[in-house]
PDB file of N, CA and C in Angstrom:
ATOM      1  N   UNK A   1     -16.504 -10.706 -11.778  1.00  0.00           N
ATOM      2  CA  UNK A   1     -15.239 -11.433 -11.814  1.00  0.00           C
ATOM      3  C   UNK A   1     -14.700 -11.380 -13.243  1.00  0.00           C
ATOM      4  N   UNK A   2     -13.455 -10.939 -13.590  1.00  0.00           N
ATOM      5  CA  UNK A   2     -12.768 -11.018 -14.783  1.00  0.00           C
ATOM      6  C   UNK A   2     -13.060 -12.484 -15.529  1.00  0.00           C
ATOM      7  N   UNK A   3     -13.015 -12.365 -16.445  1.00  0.00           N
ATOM      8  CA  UNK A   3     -12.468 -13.620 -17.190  1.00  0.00           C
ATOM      9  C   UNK A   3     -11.532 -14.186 -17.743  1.00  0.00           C
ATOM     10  N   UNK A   4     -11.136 -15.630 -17.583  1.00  0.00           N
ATOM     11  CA  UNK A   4     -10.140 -16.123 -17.533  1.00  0.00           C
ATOM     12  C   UNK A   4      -8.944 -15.623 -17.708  1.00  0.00           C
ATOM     13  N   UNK A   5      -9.519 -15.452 -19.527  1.00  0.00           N
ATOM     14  CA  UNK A   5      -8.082 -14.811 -20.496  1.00  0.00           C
ATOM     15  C   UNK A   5      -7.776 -13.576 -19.798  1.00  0.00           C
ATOM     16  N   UNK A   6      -8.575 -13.045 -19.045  1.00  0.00           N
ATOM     17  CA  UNK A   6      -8.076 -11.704 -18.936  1.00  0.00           C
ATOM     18  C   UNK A   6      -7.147 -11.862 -17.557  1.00  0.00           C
ATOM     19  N   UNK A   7      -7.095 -12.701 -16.969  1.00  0.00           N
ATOM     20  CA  UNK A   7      -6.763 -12.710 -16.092  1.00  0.00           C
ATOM     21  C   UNK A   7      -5.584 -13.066 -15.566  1.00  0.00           C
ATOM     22  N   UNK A   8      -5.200 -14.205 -16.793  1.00  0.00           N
ATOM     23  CA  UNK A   8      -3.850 -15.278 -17.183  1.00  0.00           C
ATOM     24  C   UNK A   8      -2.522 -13.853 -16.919  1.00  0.00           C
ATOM     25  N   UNK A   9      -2.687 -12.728 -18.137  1.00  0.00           N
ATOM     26  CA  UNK A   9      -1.743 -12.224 -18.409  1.00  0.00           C
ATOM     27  C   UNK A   9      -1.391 -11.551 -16.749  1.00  0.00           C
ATOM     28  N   UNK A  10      -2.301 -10.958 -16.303  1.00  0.00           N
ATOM     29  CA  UNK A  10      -2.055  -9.863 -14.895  1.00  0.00           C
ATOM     30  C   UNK A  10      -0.836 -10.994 -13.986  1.00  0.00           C
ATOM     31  N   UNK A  11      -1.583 -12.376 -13.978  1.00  0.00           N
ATOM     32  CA  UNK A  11      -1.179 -13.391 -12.972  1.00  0.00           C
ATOM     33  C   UNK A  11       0.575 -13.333 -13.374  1.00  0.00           C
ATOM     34  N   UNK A  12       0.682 -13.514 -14.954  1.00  0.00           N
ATOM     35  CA  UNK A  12       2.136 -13.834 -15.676  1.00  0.00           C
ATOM     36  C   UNK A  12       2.890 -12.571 -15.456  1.00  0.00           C
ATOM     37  N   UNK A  13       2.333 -11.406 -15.274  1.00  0.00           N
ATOM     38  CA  UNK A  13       3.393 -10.091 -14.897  1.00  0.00           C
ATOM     39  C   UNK A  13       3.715 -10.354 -13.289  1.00  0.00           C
ATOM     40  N   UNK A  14       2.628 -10.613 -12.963  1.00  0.00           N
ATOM     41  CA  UNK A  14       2.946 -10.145 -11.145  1.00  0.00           C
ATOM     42  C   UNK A  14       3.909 -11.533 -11.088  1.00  0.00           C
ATOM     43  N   UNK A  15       3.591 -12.328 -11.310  1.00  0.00           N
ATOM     44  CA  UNK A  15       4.910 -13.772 -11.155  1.00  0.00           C
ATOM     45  C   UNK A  15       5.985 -13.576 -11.916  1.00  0.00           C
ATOM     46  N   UNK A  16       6.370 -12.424 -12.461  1.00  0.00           N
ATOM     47  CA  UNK A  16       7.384 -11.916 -13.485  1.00  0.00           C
ATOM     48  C   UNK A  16       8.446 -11.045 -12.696  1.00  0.00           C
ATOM     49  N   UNK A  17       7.409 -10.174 -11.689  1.00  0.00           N
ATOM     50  CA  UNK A  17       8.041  -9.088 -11.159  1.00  0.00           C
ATOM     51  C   UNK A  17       9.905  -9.620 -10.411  1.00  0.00           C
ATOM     52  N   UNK A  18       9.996 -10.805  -9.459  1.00  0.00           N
ATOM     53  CA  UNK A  18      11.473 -11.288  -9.096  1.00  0.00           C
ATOM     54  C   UNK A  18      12.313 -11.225 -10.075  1.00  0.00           C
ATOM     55  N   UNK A  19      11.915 -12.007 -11.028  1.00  0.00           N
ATOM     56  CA  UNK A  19      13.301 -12.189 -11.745  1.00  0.00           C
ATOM     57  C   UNK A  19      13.312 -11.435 -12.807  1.00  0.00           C
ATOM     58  N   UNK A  20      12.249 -10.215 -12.845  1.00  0.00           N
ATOM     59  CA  UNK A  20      12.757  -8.920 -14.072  1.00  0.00           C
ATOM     60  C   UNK A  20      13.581  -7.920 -12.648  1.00  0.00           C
ATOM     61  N   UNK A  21      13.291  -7.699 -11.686  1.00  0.00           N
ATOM     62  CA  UNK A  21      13.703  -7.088 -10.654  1.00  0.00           C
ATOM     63  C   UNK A  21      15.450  -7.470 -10.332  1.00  0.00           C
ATOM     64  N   UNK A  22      15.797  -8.922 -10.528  1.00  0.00           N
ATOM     65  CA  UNK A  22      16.850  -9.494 -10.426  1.00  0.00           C
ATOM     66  C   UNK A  22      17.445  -8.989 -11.643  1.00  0.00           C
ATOM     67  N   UNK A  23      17.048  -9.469 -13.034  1.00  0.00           N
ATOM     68  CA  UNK A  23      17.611  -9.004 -14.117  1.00  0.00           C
ATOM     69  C   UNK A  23      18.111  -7.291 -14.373  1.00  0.00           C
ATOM     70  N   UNK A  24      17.416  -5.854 -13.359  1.00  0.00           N
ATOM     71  CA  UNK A  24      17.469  -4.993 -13.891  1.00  0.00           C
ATOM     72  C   UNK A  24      18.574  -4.942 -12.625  1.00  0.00           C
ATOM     73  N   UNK A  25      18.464  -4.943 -11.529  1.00  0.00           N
ATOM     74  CA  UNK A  25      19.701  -4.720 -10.401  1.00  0.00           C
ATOM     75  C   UNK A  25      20.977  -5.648 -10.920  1.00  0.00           C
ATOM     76  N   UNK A  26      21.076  -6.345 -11.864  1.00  0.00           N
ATOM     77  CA  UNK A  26      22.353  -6.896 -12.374  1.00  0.00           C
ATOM     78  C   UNK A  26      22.594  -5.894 -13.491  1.00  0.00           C
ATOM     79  N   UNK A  27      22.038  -5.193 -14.136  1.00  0.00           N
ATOM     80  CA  UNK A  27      22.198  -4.646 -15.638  1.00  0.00           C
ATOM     81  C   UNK A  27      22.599  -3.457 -14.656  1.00  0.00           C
ATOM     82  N   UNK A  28      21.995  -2.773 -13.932  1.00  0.00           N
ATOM     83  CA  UNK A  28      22.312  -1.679 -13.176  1.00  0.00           C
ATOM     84  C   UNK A  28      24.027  -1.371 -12.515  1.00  0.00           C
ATOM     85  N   UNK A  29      24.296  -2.682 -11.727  1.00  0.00           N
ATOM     86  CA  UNK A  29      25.551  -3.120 -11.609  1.00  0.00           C
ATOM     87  C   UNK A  29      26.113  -3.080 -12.240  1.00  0.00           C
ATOM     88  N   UNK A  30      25.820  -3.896 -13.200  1.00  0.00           N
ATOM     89  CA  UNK A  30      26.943  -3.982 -14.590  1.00  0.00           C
ATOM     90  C   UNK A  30      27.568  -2.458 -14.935  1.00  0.00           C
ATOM     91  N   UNK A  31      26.179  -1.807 -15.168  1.00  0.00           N
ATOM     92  CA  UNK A  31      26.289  -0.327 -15.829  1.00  0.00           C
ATOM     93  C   UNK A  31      27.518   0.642 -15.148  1.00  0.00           C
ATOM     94  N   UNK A  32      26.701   0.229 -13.681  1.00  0.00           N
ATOM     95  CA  UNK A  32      27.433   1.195 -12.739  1.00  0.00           C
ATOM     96  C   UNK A  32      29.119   0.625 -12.627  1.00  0.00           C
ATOM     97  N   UNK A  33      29.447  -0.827 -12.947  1.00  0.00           N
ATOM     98  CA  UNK A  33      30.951  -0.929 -12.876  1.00  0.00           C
ATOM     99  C   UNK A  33      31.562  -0.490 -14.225  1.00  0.00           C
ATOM    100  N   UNK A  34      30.770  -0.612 -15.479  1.00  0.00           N
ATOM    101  CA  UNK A  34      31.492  -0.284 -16.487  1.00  0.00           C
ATOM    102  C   UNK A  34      31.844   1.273 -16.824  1.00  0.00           C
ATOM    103  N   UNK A  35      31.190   2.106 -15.966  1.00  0.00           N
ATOM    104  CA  UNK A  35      31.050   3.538 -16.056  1.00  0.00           C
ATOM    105  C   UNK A  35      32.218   4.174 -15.232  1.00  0.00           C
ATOM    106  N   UNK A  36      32.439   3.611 -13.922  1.00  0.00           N
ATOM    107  CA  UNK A  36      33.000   4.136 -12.732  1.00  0.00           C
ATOM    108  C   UNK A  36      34.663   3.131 -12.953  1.00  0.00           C
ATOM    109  N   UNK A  37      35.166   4.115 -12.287  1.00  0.00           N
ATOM    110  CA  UNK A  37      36.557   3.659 -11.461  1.00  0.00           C
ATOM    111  C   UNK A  37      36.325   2.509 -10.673  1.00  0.00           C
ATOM    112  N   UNK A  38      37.305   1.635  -9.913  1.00  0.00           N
ATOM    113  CA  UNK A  38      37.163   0.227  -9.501  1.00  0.00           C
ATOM    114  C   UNK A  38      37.541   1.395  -8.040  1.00  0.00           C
ATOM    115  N   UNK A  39      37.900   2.595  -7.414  1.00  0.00           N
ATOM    116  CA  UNK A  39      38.123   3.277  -6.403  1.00  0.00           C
ATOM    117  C   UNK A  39      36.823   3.667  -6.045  1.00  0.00           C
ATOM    118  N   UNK A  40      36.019   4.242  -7.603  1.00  0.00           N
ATOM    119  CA  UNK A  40      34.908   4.911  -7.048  1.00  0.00           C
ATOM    120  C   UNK A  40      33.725   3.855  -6.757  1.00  0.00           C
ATOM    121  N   UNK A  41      34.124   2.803  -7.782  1.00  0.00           N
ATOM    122  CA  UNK A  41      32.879   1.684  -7.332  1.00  0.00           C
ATOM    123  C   UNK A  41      33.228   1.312  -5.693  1.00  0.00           C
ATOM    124  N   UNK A  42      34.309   1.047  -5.616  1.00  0.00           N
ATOM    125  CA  UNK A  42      34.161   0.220  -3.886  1.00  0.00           C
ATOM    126  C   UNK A  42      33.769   1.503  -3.046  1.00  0.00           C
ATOM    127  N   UNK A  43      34.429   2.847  -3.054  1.00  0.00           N
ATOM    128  CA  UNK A  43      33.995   4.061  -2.657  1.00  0.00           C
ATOM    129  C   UNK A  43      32.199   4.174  -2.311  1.00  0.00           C
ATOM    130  N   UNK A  44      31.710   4.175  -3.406  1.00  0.00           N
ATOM    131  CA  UNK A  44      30.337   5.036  -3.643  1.00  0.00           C
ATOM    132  C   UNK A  44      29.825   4.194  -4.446  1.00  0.00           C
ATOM    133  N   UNK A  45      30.083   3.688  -5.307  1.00  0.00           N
ATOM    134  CA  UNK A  45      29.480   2.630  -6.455  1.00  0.00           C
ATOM    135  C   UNK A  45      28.274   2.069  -6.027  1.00  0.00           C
ATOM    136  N   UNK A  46      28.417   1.136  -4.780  1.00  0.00           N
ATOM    137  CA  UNK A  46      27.347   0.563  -4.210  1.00  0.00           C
ATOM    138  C   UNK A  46      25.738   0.907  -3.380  1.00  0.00           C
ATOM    139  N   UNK A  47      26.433   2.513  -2.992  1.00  0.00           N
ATOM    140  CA  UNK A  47      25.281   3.897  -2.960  1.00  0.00           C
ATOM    141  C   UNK A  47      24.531   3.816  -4.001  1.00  0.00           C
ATOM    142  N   UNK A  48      25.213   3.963  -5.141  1.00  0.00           N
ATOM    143  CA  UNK A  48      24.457   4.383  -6.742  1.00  0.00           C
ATOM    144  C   UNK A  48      23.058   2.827  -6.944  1.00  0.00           C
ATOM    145  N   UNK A  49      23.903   1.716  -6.772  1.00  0.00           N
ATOM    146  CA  UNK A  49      23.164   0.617  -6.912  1.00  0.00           C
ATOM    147  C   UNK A  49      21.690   0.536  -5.942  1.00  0.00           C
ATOM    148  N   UNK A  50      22.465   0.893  -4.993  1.00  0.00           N
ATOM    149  CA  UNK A  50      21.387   0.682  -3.401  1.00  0.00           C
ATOM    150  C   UNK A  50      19.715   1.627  -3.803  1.00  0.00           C
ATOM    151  N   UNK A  51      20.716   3.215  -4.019  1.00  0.00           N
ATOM    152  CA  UNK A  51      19.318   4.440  -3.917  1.00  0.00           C
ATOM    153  C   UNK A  51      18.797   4.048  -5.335  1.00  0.00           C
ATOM    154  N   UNK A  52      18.794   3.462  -6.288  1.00  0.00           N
ATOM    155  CA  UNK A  52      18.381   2.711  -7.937  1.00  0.00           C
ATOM    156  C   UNK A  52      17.216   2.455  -7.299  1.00  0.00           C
ATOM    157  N   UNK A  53      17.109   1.180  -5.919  1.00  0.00           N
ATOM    158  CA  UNK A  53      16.160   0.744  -5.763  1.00  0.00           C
ATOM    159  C   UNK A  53      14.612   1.616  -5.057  1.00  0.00           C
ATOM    160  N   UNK A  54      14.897   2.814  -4.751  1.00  0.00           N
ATOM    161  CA  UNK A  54      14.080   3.873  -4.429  1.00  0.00           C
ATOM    162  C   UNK A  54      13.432   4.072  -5.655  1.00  0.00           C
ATOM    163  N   UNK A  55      13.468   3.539  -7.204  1.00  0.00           N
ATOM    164  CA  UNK A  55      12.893   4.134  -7.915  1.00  0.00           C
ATOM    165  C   UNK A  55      11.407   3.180  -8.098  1.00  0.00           C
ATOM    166  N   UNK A  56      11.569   2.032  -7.985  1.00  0.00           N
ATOM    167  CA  UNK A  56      10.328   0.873  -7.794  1.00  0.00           C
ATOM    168  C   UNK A  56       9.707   1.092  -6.589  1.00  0.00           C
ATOM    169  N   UNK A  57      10.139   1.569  -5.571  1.00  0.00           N
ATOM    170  CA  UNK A  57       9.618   1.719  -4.232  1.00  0.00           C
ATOM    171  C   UNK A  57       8.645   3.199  -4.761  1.00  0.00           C
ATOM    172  N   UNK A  58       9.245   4.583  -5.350  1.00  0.00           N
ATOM    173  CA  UNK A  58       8.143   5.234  -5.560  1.00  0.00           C
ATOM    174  C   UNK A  58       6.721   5.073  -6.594  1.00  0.00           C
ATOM    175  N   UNK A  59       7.299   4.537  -6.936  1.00  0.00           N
ATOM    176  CA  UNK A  59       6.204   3.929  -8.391  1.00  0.00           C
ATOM    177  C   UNK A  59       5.096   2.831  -7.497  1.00  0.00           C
ATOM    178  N   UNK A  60       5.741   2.276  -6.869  1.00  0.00           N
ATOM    179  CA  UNK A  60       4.445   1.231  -6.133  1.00  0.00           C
ATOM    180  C   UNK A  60       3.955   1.855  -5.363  1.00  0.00           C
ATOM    181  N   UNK A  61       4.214   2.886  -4.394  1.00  0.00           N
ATOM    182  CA  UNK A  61       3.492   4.005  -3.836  1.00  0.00           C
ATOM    183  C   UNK A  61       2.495   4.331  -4.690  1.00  0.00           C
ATOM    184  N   UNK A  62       3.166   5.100  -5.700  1.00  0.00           N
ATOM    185  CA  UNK A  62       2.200   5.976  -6.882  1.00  0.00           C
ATOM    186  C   UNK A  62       1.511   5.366  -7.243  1.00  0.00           C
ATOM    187  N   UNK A  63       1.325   3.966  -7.756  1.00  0.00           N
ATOM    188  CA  UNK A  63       0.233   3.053  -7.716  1.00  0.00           C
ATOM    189  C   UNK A  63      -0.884   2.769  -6.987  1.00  0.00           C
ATOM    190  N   UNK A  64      -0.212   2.305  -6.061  1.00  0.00           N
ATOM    191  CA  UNK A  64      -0.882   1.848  -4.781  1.00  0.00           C
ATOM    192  C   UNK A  64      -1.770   3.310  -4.191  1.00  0.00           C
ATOM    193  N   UNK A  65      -1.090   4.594  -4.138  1.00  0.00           N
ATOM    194  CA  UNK A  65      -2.093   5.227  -3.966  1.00  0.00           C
ATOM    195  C   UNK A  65      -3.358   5.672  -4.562  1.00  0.00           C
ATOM    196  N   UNK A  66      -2.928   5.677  -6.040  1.00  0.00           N
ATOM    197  CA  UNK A  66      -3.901   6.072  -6.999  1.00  0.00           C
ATOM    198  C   UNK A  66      -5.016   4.986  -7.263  1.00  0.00           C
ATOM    199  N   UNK A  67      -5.073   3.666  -7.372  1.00  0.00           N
ATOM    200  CA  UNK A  67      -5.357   2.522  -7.588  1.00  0.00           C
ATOM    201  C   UNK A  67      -6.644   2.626  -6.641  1.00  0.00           C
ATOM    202  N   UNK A  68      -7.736   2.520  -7.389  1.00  0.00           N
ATOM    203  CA  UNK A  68      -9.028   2.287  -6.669  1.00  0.00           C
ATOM    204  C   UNK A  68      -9.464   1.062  -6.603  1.00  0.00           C
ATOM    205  N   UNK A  69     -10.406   1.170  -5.773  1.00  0.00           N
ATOM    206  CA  UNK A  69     -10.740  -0.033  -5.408  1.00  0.00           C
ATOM    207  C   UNK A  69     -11.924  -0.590  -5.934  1.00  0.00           C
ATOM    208  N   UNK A  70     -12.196  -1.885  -6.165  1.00  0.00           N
ATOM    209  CA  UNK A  70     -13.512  -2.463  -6.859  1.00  0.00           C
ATOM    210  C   UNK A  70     -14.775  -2.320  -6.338  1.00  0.00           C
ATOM    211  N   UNK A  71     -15.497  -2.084  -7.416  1.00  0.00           N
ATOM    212  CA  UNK A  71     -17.157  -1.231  -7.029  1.00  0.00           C
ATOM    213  C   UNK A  71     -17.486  -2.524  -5.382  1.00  0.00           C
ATOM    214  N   UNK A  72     -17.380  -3.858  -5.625  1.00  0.00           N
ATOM    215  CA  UNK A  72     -17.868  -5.365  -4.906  1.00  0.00           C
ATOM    216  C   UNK A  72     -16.960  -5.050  -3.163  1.00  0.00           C
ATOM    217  N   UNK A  73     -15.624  -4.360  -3.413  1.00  0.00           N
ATOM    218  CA  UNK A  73     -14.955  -4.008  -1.937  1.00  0.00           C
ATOM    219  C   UNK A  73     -15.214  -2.821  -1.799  1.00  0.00           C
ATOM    220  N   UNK A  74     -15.723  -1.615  -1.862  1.00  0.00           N
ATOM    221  CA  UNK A  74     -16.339  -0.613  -1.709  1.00  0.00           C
ATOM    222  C   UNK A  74     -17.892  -0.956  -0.912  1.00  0.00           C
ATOM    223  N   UNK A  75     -18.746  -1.656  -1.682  1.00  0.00           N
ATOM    224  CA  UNK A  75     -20.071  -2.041  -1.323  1.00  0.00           C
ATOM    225  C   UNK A  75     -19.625  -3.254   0.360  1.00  0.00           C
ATOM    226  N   UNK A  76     -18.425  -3.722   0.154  1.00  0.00           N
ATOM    227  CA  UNK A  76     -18.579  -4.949   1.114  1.00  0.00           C
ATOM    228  C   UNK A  76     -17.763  -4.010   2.803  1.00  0.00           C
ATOM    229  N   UNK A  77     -16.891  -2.850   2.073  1.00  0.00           N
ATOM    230  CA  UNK A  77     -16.597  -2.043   3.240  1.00  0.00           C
ATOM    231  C   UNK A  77     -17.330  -0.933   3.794  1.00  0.00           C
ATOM    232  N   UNK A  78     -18.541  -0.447   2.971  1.00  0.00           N
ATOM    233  CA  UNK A  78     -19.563   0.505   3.715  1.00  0.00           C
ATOM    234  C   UNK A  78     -20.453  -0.673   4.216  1.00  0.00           C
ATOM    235  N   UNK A  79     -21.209  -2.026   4.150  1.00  0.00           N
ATOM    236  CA  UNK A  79     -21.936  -2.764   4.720  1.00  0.00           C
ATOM    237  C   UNK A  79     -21.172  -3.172   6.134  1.00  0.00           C
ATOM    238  N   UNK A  80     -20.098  -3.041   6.745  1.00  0.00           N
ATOM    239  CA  UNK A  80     -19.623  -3.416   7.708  1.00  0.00           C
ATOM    240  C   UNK A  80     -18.812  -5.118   7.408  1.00  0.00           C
ATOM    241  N   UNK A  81     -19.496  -6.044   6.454  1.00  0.00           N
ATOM    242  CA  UNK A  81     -19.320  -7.120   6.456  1.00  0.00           C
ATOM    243  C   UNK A  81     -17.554  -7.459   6.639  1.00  0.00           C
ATOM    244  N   UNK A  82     -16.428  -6.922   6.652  1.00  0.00           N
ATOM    245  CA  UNK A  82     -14.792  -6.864   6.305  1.00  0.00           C
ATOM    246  C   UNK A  82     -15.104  -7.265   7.556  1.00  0.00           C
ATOM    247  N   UNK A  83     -13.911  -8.647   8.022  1.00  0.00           N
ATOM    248  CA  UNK A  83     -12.938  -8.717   8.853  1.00  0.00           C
ATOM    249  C   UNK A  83     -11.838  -7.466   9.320  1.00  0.00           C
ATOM    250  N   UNK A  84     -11.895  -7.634  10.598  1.00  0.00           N
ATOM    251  CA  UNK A  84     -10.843  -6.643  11.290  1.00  0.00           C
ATOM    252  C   UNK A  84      -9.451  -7.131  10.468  1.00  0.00           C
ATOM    253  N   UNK A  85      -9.424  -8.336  10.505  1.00  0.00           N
ATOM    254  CA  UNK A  85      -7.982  -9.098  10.122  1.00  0.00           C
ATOM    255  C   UNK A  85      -8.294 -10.632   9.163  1.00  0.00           C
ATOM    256  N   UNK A  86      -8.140 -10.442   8.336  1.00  0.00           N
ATOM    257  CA  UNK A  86      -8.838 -11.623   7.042  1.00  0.00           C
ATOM    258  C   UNK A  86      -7.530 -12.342   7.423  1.00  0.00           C
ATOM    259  N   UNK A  87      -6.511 -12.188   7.282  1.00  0.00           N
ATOM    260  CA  UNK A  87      -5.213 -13.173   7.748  1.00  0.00           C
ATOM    261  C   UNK A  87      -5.528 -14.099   8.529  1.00  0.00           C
ATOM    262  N   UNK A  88      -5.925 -13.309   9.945  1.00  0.00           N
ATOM    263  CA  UNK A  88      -5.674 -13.760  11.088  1.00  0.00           C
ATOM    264  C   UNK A  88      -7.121 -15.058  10.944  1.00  0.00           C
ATOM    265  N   UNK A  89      -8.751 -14.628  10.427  1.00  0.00           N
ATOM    266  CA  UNK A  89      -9.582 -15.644  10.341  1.00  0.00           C
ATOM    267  C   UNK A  89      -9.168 -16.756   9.268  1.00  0.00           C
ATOM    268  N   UNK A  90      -8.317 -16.509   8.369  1.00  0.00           N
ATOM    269  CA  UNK A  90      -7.736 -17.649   7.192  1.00  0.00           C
ATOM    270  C   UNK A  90      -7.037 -18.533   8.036  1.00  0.00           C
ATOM    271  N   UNK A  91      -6.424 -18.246   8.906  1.00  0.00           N
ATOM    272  CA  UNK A  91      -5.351 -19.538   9.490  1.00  0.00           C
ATOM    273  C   UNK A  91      -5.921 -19.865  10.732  1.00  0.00           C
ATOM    274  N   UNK A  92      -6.756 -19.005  11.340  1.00  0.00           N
ATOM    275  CA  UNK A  92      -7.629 -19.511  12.681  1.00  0.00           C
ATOM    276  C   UNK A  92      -9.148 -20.329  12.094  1.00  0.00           C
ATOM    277  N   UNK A  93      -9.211 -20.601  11.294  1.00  0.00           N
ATOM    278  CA  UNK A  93     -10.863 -20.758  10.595  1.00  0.00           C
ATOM    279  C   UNK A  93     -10.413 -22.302  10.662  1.00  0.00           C
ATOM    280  N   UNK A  94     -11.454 -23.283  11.636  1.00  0.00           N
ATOM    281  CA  UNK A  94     -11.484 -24.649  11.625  1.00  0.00           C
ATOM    282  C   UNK A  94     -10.539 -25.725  10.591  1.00  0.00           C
ATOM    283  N   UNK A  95     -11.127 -25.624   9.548  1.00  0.00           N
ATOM    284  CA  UNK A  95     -10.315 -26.315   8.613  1.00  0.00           C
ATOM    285  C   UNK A  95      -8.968 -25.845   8.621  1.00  0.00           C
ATOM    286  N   UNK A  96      -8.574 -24.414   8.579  1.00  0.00           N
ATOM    287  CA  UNK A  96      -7.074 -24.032   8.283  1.00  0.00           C
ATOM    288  C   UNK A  96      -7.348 -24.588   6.959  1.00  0.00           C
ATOM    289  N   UNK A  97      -7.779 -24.052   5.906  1.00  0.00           N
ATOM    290  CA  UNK A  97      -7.328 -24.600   4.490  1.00  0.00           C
ATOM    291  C   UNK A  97      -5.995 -23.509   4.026  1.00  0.00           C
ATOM    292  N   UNK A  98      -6.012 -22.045   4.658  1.00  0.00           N
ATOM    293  CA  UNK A  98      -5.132 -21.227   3.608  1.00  0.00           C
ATOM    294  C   UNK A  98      -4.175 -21.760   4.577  1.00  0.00           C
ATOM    295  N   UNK A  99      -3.894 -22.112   5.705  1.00  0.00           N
ATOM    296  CA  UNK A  99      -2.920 -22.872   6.449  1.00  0.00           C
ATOM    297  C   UNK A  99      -2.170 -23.706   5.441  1.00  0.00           C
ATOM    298  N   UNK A 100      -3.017 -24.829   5.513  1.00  0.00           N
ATOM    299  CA  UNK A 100      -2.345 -25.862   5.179  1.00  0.00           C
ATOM    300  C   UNK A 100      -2.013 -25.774   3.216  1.00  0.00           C
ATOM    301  N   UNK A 101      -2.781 -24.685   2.682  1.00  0.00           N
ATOM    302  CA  UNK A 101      -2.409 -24.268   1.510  1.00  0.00           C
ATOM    303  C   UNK A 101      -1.156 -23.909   1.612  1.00  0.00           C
ATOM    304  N   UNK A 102      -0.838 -23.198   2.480  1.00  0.00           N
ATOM    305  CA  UNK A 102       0.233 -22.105   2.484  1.00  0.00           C
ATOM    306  C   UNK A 102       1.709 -23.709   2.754  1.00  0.00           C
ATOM    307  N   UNK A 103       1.492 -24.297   3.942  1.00  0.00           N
ATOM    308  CA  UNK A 103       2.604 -25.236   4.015  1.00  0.00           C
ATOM    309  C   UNK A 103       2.681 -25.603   2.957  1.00  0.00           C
ATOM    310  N   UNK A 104       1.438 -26.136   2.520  1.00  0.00           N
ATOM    311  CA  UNK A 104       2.298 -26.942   1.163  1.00  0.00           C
ATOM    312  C   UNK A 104       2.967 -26.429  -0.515  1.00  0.00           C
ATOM    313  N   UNK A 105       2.761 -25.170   0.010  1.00  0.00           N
ATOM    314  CA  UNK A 105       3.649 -24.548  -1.095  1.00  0.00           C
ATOM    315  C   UNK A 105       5.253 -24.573  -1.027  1.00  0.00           C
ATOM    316  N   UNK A 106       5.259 -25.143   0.506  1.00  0.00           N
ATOM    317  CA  UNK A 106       6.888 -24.970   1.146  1.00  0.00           C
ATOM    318  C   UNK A 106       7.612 -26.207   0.457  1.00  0.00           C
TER     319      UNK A 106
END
């Protein structure tokens, strides 16, 4: 298991990702109205903005594919021990704790 410090920063990017995502599709906009015609923005403008977002979609691929997995889920998926569906035993499991975790985040 990581330790703490190391762990703080990963937590502060991934809870970062919305509103840097919000911040770059506004700068993008911006870009794309200050560049273009007010014909070509209502035209096509909004194409340019839309396919932008294909560029985070390949990169989390490229991640996600390359990205190995930890020596502890390697060892726990050749032993057989994995749930078919870890979801489905978290909210069916007596207590319901990730249940009732989960409401009360609402």
């Amino acid at each position: 298991m990581p330790h703490r410090k190391d762990v703080a920063p990963s937590a502060d990017f991934i809870q970062s990702g919305f509103p840097l995502g919000y911040v770059f599709a506004s700068l993008v906009f911006a870009l794309i109205s200050f560049l273009t015609t007010k014909e070509f923005m209502a035209a096509y403008g909004w194409r340019i903005a839309f396919m932008s977002g294909v560029i985070p979609v390949v990169l989390a691929l490229y991640i996600r594919n390359n990205l190995h997995e930890s020596p502890e889920f390697e060892k726990a998926k050749a032993s057989g021990k994995m749930d078919e569906s870890p979801f489905l035993e978290l909210v069916q499991a007596p207590s319901s704790l990730g249940l009732s975790a989960s409401l009360l985040s609402l």
